[in-house]
Protein backbone atom coordinates (compact mmCIF):
# COMPACT_ATOMS: atom_id res chain seq x y z
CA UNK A 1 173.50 89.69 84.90
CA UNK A 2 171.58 91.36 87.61
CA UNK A 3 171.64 94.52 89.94
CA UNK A 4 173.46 94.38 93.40
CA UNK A 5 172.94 95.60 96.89
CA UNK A 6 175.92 97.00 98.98
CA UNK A 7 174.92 95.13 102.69
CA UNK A 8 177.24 95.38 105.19
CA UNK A 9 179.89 96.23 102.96
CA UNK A 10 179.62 93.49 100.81
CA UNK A 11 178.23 93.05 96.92
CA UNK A 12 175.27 90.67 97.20
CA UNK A 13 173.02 89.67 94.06
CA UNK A 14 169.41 90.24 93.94
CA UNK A 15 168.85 87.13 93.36
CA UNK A 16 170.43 85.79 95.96
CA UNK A 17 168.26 88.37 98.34
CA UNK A 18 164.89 86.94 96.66
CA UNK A 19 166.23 82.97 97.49
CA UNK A 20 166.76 84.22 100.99
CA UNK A 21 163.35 85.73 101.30
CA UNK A 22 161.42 82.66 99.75
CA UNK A 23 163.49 80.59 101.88
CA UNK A 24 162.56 82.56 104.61
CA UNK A 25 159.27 82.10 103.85
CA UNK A 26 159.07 78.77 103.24
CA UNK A 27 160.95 77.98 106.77
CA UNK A 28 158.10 80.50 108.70
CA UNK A 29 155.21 78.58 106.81
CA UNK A 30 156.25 75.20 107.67
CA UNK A 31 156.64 76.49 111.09
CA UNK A 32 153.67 77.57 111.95
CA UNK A 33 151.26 75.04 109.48
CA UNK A 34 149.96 72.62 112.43
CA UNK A 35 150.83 69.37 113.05
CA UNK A 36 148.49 66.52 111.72
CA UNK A 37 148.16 63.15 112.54
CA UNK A 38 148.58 60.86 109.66
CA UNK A 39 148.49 57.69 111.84
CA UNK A 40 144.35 58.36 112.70
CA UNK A 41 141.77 57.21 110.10
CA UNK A 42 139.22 60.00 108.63
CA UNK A 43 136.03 59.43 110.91
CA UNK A 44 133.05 57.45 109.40
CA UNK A 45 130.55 59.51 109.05
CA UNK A 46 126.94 56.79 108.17
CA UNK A 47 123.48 57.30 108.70
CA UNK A 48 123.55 54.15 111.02
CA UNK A 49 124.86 51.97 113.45
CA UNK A 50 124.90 48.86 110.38
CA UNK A 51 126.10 50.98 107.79
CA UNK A 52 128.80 51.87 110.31
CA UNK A 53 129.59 48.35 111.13
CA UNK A 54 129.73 47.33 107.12
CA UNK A 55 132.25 49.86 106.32
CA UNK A 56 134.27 48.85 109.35
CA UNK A 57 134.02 45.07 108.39
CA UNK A 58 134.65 45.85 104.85
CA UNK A 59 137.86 48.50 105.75
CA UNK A 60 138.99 45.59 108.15
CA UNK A 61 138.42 42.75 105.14
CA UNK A 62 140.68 45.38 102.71
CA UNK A 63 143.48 45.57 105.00
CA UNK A 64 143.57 42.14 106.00
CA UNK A 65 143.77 40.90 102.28
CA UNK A 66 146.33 44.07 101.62
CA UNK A 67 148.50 42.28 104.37
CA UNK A 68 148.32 39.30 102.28
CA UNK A 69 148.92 39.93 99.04
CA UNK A 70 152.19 42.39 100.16
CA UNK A 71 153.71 39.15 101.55
């Protein structure tokens, strides 16, 4: 199949050495990715203080009729 490398006395597949180094990587970049908050809303960004109220309202009337129709 492939090549192998002789590592501390033992026969070990280059492809097992390239799943250890994604792996590797993978762990490292999950690591050190910060941590978000899914449980806060994106901020409304509106021009004014009534546009800022109507998307509230509406976002409130959404969820409200979401609640109902999951019951």
């Amino acid at each position: 199949m492939g090549g192998y490398f002789n590592i501390a006395g033992r026969k070990v597949a280059t492809h097992h050495l390239v799943l250890g180094v994604l792996a590797t990587y993978g762990v490292v970049f999950k690591a050190v990715m910060p941590k978000t908050d899914k449980t806060q809303p994106p901020p409304i960004k509106a021009s004014s203080d009534e546009e800022s109220r109507f998307i509230q309202d509406f976002i409130k009337a959404a969820e409200a009729e979401e609640k109902k129709t999951a019951h």
